[in-house]
Protein backbone atom coordinates (compact mmCIF):
# COMPACT_ATOMS: atom_id res chain seq x y z
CA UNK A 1 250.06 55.97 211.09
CA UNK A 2 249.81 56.01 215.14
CA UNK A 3 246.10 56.94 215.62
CA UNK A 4 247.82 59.88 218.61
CA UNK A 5 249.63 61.17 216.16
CA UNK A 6 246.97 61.77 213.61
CA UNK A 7 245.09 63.99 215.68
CA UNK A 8 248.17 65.68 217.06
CA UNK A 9 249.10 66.82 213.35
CA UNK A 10 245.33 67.89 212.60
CA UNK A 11 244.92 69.49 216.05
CA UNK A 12 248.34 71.34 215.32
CA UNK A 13 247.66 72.53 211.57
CA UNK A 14 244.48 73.89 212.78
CA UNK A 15 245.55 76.00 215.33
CA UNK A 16 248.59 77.68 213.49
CA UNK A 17 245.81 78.55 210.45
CA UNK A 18 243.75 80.43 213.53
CA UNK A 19 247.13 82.15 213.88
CA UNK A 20 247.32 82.61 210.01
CA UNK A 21 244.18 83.65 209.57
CA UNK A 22 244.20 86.26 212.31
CA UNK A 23 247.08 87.81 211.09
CA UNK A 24 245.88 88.11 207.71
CA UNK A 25 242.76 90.25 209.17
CA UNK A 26 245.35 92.11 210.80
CA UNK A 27 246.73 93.21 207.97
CA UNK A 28 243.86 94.28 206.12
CA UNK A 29 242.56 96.20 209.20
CA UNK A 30 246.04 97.67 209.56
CA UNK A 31 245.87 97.29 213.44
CA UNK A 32 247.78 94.76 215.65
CA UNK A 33 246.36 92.57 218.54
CA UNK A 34 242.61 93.28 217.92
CA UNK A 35 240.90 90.21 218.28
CA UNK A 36 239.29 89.58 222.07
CA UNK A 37 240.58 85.55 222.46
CA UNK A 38 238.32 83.71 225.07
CA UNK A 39 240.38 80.28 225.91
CA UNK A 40 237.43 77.39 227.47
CA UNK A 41 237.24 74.26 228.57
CA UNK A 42 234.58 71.42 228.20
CA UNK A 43 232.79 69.09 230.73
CA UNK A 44 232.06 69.04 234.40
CA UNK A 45 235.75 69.31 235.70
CA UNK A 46 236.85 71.06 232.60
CA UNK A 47 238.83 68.34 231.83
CA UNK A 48 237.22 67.08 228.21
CA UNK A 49 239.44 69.32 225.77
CA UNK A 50 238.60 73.28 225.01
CA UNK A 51 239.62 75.79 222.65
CA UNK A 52 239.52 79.34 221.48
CA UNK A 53 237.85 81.71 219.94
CA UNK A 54 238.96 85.07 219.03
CA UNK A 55 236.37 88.00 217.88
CA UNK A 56 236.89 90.86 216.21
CA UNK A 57 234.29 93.89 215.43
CA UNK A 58 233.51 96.94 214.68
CA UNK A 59 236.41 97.34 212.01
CA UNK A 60 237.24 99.42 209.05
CA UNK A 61 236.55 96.29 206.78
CA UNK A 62 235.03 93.30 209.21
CA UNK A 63 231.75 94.20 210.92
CA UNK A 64 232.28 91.03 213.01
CA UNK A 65 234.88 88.38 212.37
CA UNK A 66 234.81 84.93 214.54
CA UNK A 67 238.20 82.60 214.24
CA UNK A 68 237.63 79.94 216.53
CA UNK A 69 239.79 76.55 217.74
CA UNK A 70 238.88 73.74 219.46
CA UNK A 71 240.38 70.27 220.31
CA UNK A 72 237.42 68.78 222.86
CA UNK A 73 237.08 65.01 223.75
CA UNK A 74 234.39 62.68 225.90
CA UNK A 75 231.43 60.79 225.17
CA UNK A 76 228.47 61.31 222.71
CA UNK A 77 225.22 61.56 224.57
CA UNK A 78 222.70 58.18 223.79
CA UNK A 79 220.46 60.50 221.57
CA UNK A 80 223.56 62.20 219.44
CA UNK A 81 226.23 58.85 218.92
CA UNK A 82 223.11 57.44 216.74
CA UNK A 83 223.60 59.98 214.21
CA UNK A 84 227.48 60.01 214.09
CA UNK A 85 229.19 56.97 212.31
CA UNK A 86 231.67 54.79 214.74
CA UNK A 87 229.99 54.63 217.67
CA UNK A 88 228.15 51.12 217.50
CA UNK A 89 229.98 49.80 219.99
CA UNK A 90 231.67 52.81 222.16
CA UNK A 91 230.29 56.34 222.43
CA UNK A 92 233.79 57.95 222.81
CA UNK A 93 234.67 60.68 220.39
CA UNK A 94 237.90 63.04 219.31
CA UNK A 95 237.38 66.11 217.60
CA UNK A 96 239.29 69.11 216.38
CA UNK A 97 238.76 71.71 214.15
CA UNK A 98 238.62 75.61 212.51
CA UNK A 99 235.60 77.74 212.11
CA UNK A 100 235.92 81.12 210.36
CA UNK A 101 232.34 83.36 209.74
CA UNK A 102 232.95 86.77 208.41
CA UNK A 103 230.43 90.08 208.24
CA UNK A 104 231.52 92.64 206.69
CA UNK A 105 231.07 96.11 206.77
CA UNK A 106 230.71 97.45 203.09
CA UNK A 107 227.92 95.25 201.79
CA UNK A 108 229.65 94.64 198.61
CA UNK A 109 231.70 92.70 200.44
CA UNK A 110 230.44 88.98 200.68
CA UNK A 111 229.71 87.08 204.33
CA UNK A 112 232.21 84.65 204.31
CA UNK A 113 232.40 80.93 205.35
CA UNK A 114 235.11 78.35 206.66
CA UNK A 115 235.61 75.37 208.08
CA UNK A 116 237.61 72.24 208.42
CA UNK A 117 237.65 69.49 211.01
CA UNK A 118 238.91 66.00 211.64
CA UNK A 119 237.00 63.78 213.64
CA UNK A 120 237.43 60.37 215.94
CA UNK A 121 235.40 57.61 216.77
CA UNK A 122 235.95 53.95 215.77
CA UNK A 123 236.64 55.53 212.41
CA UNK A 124 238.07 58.95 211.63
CA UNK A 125 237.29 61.69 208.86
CA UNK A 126 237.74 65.22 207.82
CA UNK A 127 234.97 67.30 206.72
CA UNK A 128 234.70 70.59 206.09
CA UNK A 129 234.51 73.85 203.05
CA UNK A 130 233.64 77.02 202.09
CA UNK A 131 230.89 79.64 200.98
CA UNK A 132 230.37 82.80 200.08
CA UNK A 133 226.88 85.22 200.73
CA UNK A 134 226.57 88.15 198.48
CA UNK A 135 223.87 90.57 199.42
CA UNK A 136 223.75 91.60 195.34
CA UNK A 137 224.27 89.34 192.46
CA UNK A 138 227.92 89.17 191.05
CA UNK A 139 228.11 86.66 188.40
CA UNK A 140 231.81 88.07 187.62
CA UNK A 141 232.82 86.83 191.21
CA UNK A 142 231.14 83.61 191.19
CA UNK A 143 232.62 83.00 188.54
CA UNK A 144 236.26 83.92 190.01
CA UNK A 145 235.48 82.03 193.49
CA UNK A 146 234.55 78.68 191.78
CA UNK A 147 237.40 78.91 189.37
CA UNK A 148 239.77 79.32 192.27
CA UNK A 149 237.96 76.01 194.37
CA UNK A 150 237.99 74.37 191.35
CA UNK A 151 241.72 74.70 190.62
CA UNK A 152 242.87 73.80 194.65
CA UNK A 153 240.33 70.65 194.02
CA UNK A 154 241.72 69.44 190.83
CA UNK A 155 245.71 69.65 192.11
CA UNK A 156 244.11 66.78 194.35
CA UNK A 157 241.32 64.78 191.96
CA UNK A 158 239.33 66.26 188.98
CA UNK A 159 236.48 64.35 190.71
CA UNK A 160 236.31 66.51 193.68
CA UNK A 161 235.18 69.84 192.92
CA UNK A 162 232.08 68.81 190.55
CA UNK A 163 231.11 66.47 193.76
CA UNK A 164 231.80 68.89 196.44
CA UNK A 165 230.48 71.95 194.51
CA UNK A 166 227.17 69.62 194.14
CA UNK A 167 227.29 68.71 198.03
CA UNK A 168 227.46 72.25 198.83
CA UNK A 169 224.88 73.70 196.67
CA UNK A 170 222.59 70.99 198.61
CA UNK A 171 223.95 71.92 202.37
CA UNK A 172 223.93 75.70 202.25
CA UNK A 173 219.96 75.73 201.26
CA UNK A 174 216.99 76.68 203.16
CA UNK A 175 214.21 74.40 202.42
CA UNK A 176 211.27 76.49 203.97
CA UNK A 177 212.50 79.21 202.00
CA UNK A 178 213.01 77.37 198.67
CA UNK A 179 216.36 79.32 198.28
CA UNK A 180 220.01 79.11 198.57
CA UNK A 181 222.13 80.89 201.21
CA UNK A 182 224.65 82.34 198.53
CA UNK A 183 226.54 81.83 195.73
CA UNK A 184 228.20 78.08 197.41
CA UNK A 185 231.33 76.88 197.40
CA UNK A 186 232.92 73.70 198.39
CA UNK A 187 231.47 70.85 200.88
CA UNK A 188 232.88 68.03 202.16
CA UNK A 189 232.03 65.04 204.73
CA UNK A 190 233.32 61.45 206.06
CA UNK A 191 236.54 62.17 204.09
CA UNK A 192 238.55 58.94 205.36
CA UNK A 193 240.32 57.03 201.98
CA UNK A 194 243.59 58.20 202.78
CA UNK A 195 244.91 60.17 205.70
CA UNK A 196 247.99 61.63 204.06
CA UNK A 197 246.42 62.57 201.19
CA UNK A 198 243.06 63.94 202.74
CA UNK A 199 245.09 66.16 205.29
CA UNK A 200 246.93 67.62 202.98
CA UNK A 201 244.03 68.77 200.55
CA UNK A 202 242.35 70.11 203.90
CA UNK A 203 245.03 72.02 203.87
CA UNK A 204 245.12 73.56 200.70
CA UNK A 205 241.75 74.08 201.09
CA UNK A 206 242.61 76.24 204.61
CA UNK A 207 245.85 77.86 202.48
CA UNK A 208 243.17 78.99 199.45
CA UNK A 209 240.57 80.22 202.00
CA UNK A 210 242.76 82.42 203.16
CA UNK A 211 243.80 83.76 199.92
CA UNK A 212 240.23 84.08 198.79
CA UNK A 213 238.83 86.21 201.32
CA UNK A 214 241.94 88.63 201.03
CA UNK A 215 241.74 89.08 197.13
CA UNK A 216 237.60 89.52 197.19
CA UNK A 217 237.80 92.06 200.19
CA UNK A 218 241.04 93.89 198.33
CA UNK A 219 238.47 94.30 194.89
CA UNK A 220 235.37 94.86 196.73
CA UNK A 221 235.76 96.85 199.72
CA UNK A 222 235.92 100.20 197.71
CA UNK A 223 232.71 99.76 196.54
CA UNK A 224 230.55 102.69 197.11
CA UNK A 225 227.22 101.94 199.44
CA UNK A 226 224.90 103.59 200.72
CA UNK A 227 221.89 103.28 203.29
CA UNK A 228 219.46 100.96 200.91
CA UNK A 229 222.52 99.07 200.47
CA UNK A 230 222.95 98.40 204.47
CA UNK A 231 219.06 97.52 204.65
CA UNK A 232 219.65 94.67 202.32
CA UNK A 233 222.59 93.36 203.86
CA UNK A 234 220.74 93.69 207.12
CA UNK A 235 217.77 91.02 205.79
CA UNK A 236 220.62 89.26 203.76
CA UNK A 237 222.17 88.29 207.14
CA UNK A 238 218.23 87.64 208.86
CA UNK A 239 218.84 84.27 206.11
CA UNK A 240 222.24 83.17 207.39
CA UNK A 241 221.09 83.23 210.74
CA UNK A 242 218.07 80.72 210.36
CA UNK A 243 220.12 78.67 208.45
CA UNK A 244 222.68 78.59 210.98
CA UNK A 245 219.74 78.02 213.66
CA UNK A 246 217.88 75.64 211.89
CA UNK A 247 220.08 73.00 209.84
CA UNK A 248 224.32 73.85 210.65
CA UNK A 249 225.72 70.73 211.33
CA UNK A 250 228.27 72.54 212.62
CA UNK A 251 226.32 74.46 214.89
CA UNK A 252 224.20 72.00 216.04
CA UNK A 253 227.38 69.68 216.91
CA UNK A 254 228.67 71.81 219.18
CA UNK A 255 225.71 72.07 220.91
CA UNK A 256 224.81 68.61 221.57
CA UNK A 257 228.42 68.35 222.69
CA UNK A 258 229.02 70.22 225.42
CA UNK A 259 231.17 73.23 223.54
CA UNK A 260 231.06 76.66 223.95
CA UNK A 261 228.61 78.60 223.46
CA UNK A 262 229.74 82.05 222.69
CA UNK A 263 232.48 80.57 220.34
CA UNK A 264 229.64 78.29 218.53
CA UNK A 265 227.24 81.35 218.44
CA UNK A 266 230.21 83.48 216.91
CA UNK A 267 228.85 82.96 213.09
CA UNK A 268 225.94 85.42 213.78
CA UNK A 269 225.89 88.56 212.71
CA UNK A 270 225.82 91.66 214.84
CA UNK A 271 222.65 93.21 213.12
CA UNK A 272 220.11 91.32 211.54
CA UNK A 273 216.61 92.10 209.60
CA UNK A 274 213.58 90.45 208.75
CA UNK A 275 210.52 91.78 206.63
């Protein structure tokens, strides 16, 4: 397949599941056209690609919710194209993707995680997943979430969720803390065996996010809570924002490439605590 018309399907998928995704929030916050959209552009003449993000807070159900684009292009600084594969002999890169952090405002209600990208160099990959961060242990919904990852991996290879699962468990952990973020999920990297087949897991794995976060916030959000409650989501969220800080790949990509700041800053809570 024509390497322009690879990214022109990714690029395209990902911005009509910001659109999904947006008006699936919608309908849980029963209120149209909330989200503030910021559109921006990357490099010196704004002529390297952009995106947009889209924010929503202060909701009945989302405390903060990010949902943000991007499609941004250009050359990998001397320090950063050592780290990414593809680049031995051109720094040039392509790359497009989804990000989707959610806080929520009933603290039985897990933060929740997505992402999926596909990337260009010499070579080209998708990467991406999903987590969840309960402020309270739930084995009944860990159990759920897996079992629903687990069934959108194994319509694609049986191999996939034990290996991903594993990958996440791995990603989403803070070493100087000698803990994990949540309850995991699904990670994946350098995905690049089979472009037809990996695009269309990424999107199943896009499709099942989406159905995920709407049937845990539909059985959760009733959930009495009280002020104790709030205190420990509070110091929950003071973990997900060093890990963010300290170790996102995602994070730190967009960073040493030039993208926006506001829209890569988006995953952080509103409130935070630490003791």
């Amino acid at each position: 397949m024509d390497k322009e018309l690879k990214k022109k399907l990714a690029s395209n998928w990902f911005k009509i599941l910001q659109n999904t995704i947006c008006k699936e929030i919608e309908l849980l916050e029963s209120k149209k056209n909330i989200f503030k959209k910021k559109v921006w552009s990357r490099g010196k003449n704004k002529n390297e690609g952009g995106g947009e993000f889209r924010i929503f807070e202060n909701g009945k159900i989302f405390e903060k919710v990010g949902v943000n684009f991007s499609e941004v292009y250009g050359k990998f600084s001397k320090q950063f194209k050592n780290k990414i594969p593809g680049t031995k002999n051109s720094a040039k890169f392509w790359a497009s993707g989804i990000s989707v952090v959610m806080h929520m405002k009933n603290p039985h209600v897990p933060a929740m995680h997505f992402n999926t990208r596909y990337i260009v160099t010499e070579q080209d990959w998708f990467g991406g997943g999903m987590d969840v961060t309960p402020c309270f242990k739930d084995k009944k919904l860990e159990k759920w979430f897996h079992g629903e990852l687990k069934k959108t991996c194994d319509t694609h290879n049986k191999k996939y969720y034990p290996k991903y699962k594993k990958w996440c468990d791995e990603y989403f952990y803070l070493p100087h803390r000698n803990e994990r973020r949540g309850i995991g999920g699904i990670f994946f990297d350098y995905k690049k065996d089979n472009y037809e087949k990996d695009f269309l897991f990424v999107r199943d794995v896009g499709i099942g996010f989406k159905e995920i976060f709407k049937k845990i916030i539909l059985s959760k959000n009733k959930n009495k809570w009280n002020n104790k409650d709030k205190e420990m989501q509070y110091v929950k969220r003071g973990r997900y924002v060093e890990f963010n800080l300290l170790y996102d790949r995602g994070t730190k990509f967009g960073l040493q490439t030039g993208g926006n700041v506001e829209g890569i800053l988006m995953s952080l809570p509103p409130i935070a605590k630490w003791i």
